[in-house]
N, C-alpha and C. Protein backbone atom coordinates (compact mmCIF):
# COMPACT_ATOMS: atom_id res chain seq x y z
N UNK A 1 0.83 -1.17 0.00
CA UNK A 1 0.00 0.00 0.00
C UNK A 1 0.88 1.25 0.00
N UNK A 2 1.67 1.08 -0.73
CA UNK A 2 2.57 2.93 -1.00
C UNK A 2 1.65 3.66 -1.46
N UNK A 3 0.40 3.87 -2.14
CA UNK A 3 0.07 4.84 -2.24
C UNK A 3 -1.17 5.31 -1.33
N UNK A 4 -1.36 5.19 -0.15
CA UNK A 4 -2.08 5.28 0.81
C UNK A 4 -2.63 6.61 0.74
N UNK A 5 -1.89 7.44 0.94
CA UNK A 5 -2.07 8.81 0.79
C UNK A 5 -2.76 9.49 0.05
N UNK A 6 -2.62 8.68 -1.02
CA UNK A 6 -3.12 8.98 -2.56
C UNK A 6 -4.83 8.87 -2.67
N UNK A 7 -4.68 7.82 -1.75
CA UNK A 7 -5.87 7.36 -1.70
C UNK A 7 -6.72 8.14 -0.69
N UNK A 8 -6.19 7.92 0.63
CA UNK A 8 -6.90 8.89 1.55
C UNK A 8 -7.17 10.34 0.80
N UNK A 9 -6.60 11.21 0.51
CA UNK A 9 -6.30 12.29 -0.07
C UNK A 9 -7.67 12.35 -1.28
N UNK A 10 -8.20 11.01 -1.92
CA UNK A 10 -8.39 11.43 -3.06
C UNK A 10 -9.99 11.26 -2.14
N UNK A 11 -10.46 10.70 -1.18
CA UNK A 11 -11.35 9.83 -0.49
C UNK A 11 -11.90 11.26 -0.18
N UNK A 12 -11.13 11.97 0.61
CA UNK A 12 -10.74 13.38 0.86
C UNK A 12 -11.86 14.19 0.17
N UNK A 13 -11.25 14.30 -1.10
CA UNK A 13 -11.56 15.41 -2.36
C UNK A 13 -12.89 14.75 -2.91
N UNK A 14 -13.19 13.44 -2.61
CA UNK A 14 -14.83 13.14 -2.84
C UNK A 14 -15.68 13.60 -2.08
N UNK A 15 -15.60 13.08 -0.85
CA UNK A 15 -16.44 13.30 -0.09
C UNK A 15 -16.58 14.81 0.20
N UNK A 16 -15.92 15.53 -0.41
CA UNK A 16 -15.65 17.19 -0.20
C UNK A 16 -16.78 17.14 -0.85
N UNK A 17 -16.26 17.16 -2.42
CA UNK A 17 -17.51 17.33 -3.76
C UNK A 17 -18.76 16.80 -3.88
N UNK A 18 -18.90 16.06 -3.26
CA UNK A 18 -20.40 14.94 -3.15
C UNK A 18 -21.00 15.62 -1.96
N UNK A 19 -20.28 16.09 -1.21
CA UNK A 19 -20.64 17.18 -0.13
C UNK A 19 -21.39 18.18 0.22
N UNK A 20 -20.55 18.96 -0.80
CA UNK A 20 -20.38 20.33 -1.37
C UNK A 20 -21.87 20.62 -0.99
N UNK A 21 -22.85 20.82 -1.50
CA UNK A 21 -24.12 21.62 -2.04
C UNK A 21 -24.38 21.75 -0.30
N UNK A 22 -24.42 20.26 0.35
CA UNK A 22 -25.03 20.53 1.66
C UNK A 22 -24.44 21.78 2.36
N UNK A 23 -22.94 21.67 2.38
CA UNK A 23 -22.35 22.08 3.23
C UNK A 23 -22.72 24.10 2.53
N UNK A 24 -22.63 24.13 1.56
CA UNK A 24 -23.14 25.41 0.30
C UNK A 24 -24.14 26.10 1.09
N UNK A 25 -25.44 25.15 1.43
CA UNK A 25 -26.65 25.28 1.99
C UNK A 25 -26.87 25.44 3.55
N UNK A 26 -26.09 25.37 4.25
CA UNK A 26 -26.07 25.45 5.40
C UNK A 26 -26.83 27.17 6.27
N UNK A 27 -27.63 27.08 6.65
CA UNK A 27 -28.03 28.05 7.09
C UNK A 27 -29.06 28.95 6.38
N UNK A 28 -29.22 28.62 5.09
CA UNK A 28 -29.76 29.31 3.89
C UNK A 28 -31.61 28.50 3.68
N UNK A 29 -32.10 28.32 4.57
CA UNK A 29 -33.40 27.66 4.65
C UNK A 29 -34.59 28.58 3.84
N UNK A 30 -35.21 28.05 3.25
CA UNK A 30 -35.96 29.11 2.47
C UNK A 30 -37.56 29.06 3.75
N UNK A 31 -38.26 30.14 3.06
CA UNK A 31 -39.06 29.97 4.22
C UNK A 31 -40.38 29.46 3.36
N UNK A 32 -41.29 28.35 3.74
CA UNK A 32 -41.99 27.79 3.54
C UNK A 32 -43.12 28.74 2.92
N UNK A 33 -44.02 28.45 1.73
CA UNK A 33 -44.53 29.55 1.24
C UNK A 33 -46.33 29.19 2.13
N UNK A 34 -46.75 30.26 1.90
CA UNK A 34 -48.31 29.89 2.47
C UNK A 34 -49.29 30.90 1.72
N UNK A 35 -49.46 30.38 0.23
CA UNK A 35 -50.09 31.25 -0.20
C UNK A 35 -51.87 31.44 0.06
N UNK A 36 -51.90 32.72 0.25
CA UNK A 36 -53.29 33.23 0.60
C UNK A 36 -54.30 32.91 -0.80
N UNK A 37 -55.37 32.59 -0.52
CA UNK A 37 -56.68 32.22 -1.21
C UNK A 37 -57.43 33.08 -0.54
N UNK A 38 -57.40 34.59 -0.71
CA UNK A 38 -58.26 35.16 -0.17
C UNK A 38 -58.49 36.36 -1.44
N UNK A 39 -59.52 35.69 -2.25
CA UNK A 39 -59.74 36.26 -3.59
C UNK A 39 -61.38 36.48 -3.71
N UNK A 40 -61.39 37.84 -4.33
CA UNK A 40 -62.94 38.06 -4.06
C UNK A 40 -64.11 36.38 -4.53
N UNK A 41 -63.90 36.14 -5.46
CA UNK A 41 -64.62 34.63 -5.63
C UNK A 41 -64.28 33.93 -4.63
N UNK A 42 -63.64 33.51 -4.13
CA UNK A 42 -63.10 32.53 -2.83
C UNK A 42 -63.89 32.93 -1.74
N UNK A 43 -63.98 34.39 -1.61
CA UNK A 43 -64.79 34.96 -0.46
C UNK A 43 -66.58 35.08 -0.33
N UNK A 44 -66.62 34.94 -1.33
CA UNK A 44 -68.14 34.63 -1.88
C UNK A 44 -68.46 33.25 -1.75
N UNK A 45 -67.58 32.05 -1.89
CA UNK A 45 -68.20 31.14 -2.03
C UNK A 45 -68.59 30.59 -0.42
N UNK A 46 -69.74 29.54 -0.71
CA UNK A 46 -70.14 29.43 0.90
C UNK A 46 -69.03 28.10 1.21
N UNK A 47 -69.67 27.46 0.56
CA UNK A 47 -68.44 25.95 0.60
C UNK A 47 -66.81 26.35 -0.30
N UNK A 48 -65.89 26.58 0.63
CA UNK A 48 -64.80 26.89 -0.05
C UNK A 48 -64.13 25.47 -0.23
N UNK A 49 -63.88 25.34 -1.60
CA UNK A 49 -63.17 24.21 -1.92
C UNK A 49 -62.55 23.84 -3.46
N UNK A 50 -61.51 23.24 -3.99
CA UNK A 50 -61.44 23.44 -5.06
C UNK A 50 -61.50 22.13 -5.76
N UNK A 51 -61.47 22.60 -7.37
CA UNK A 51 -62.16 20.63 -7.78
C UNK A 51 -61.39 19.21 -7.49
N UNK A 52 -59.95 19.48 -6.88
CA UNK A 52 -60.07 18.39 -6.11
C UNK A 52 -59.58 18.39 -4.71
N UNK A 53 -59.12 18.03 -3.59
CA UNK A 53 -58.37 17.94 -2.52
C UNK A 53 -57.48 18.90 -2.67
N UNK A 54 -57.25 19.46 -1.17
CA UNK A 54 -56.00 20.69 -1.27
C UNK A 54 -54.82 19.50 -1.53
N UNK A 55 -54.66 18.28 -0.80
CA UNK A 55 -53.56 17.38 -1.30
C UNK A 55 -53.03 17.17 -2.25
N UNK A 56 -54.18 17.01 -3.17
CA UNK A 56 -53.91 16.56 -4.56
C UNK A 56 -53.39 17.73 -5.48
N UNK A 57 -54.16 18.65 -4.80
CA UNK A 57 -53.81 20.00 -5.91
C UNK A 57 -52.52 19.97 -5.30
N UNK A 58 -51.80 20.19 -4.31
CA UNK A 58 -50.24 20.47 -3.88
C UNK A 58 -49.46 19.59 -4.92
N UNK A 59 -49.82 18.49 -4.97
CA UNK A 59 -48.93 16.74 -5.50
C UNK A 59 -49.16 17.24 -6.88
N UNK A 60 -50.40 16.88 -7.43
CA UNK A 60 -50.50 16.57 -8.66
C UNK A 60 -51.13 17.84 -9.62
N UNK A 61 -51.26 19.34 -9.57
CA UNK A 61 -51.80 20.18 -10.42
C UNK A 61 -51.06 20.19 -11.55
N UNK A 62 -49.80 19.81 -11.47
CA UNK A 62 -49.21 19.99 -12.65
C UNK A 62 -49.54 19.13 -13.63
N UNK A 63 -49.32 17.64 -12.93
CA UNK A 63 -50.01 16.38 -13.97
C UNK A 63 -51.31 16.52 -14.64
N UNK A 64 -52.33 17.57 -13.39
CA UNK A 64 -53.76 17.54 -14.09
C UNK A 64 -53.57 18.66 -14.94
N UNK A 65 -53.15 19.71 -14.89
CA UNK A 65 -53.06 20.60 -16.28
C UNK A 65 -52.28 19.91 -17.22
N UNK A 66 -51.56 18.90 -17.15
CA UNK A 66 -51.15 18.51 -18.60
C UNK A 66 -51.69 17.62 -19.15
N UNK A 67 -52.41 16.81 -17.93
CA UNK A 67 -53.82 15.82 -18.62
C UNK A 67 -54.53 16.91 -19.43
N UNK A 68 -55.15 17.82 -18.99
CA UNK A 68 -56.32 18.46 -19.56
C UNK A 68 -55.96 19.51 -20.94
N UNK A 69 -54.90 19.85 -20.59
CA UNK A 69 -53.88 20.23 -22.25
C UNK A 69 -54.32 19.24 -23.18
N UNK A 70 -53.52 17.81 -22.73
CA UNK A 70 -53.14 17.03 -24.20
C UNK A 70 -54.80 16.45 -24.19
N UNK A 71 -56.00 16.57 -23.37
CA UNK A 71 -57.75 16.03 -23.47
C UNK A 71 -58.09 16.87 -24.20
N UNK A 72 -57.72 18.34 -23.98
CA UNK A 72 -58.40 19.88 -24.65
C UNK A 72 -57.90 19.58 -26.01
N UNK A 73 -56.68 20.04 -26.40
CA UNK A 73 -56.18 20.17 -27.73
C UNK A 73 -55.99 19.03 -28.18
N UNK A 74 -55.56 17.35 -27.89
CA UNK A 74 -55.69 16.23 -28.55
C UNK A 74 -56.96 15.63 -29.02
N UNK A 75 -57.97 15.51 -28.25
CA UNK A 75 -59.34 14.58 -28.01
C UNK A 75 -60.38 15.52 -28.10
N UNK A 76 -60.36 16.73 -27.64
CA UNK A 76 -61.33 18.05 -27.96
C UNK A 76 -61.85 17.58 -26.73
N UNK A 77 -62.15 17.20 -25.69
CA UNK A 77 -62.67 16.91 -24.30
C UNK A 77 -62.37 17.99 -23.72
N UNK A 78 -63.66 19.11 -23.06
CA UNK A 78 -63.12 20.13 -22.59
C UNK A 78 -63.89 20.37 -21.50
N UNK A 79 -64.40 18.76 -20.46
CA UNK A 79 -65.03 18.51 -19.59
C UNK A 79 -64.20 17.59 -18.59
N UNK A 80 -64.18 17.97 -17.58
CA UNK A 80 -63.64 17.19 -16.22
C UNK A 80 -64.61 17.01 -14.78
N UNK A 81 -64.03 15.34 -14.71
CA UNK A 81 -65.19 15.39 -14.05
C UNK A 81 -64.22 15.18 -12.58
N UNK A 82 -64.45 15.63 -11.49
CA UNK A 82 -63.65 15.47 -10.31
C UNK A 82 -63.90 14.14 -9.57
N UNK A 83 -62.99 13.86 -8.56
CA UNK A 83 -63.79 12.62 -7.41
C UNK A 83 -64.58 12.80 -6.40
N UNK A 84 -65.43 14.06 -6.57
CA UNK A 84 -66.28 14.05 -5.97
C UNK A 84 -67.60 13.91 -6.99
N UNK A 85 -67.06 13.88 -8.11
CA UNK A 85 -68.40 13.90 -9.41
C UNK A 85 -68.96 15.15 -9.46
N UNK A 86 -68.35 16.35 -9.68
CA UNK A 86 -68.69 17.48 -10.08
C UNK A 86 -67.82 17.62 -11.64
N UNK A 87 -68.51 18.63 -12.22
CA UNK A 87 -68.09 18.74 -13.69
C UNK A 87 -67.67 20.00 -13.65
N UNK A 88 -66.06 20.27 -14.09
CA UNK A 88 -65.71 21.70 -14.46
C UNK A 88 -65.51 21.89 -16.03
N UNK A 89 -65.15 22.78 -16.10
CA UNK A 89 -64.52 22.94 -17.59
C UNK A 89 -63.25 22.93 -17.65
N UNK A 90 -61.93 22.45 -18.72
CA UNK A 90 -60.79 22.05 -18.47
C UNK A 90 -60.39 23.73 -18.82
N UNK A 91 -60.02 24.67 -17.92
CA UNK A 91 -59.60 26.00 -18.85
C UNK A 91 -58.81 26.52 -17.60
N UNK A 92 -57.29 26.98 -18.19
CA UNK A 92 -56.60 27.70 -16.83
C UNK A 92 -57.40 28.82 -16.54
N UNK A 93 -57.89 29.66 -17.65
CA UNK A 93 -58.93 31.32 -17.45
C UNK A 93 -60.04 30.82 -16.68
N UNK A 94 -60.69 29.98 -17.10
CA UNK A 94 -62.30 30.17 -16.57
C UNK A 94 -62.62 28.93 -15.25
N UNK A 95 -61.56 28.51 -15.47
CA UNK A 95 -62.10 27.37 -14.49
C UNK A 95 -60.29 27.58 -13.17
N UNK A 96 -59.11 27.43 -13.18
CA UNK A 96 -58.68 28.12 -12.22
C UNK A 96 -58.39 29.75 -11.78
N UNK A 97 -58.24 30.01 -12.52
CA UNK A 97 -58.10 31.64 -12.44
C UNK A 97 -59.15 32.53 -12.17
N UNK A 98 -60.80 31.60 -12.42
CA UNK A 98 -61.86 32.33 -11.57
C UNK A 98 -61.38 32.34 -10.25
N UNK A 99 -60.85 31.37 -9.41
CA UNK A 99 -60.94 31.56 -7.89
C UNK A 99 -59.09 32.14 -7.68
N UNK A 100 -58.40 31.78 -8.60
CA UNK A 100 -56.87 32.14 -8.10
C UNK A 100 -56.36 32.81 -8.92
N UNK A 101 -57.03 34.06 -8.75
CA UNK A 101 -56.73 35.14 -9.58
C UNK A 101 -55.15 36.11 -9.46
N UNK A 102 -54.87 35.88 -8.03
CA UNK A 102 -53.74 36.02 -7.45
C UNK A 102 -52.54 35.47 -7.94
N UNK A 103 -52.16 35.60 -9.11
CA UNK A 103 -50.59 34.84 -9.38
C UNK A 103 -49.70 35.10 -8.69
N UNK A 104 -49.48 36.60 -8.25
CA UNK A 104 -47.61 36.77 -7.43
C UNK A 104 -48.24 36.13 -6.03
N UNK A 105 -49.13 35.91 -5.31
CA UNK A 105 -49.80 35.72 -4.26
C UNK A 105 -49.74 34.62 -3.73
N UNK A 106 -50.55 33.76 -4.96
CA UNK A 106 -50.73 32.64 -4.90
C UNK A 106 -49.56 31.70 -5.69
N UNK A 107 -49.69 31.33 -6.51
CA UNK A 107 -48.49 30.76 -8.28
C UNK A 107 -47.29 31.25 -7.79
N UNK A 108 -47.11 31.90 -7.89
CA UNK A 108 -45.48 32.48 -7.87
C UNK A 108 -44.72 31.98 -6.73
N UNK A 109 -45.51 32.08 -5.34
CA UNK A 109 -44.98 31.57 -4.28
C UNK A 109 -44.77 30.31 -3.91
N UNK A 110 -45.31 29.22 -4.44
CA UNK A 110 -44.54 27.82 -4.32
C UNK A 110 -43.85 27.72 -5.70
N UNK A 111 -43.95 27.90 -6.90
CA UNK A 111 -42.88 28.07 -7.79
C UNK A 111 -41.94 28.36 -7.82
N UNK A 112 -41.68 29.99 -7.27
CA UNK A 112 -40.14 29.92 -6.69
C UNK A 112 -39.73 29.22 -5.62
N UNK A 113 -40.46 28.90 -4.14
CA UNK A 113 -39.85 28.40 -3.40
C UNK A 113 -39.32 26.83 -4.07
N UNK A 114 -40.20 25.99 -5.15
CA UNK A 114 -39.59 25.51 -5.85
C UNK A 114 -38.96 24.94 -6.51
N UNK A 115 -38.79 26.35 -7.21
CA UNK A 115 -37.58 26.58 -8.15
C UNK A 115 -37.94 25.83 -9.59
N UNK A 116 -38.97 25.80 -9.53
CA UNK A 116 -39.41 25.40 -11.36
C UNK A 116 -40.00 26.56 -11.67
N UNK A 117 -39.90 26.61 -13.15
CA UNK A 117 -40.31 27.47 -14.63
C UNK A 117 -41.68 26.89 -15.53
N UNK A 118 -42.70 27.39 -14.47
CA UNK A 118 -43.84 27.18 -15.34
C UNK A 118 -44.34 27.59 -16.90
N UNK A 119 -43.99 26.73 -17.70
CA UNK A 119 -43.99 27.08 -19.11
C UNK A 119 -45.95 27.51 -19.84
N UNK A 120 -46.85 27.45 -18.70
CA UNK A 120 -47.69 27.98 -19.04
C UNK A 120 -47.96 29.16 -19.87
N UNK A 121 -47.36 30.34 -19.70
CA UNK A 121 -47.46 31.65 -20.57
C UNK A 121 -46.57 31.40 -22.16
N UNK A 122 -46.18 30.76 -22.11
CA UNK A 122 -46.14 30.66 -23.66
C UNK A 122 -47.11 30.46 -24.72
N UNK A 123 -48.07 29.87 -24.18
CA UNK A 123 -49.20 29.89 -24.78
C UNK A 123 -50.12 30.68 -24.17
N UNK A 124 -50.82 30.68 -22.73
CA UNK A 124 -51.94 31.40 -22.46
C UNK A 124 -51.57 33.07 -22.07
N UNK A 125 -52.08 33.88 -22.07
CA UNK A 125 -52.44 35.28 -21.83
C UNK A 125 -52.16 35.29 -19.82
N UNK A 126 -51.60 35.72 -19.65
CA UNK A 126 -51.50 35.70 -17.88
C UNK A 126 -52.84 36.43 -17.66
N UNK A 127 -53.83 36.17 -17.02
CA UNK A 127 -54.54 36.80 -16.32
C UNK A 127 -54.25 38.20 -15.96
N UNK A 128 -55.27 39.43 -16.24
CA UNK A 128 -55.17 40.51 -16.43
C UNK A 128 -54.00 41.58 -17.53
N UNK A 129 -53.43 40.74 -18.20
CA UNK A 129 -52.77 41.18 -19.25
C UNK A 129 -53.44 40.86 -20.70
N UNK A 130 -52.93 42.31 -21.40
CA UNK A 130 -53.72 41.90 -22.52
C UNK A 130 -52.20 41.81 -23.98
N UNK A 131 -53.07 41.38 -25.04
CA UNK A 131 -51.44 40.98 -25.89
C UNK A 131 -52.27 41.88 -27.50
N UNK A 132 -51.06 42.14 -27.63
CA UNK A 132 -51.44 43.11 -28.93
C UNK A 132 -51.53 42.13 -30.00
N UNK A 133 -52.55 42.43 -31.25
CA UNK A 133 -52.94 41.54 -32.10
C UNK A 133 -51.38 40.63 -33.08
N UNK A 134 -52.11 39.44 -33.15
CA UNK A 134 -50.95 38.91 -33.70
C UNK A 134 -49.39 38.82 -33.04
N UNK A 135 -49.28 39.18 -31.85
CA UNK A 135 -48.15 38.49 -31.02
C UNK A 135 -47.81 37.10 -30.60
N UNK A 136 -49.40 36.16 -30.66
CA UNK A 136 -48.63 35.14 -30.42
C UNK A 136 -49.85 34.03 -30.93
């Protein structure tokens, strides 16, 4: 074993780099987001609730907007039916953005905390913005 050193040394410089990010992160805790749902529709409604579980919407909204993308524009299906057996319409405008009208509020704040790039606005109009003819 002459090159012992070599080895320790190199054991060393791994466990540094494989390390690294934790040790990067230390102290730097982001703070948990808690976005408010306190939107004039939200406040009107008597039963506040949305078409499915707050659970599910945390886990899976992303999967269900891309179900209802490739149902809308593949299959022309522009009906969803929830597990409670209520029927919405599949539309980010008319069916979430009636109650979560709040993007920096609501959207923005677990997105950045994060740290994904919702590629939604490439196609749709952000709520309360308008787009000059033929931009997109």
């Amino acid at each position: 074993m002459y090159d012992r050193g070599k080895i320790i040394a190199g054991l060393v410089v791994f466990a540094g780099l494989t390390t690294l990010p934790f040790w990067y992160n230390i102290g730097k805790a982001r703070v948990r987001p808690d976005p408010r749902l306190d939107t004039p529709a939200i406040r009107q409604m008597k039963e506040k609730h949305c078409i499915e579980s707050k659970r599910f919407m945390i886990e899976y909204h992303m999967q269900m907007l891309n179900g209802w993308r490739n149902a809308v524009v593949r299959d022309y299906k522009t009906t969803y039916v929830s597990t409670s057996g209520q029927y919405f319409t599949m539309s980010l405008e008319d069916t979430c953005f009636h109650c979560h009208s709040n993007e920096k509020q609501f959207c923005n704040q677990c997105h950045s905390y994060a740290d994904v790039k919702p590629y939604c606005w490439e196609c749709h109009v952000k709520p309360g913005e308008e787009i000059a003819h033929g931009q997109r």
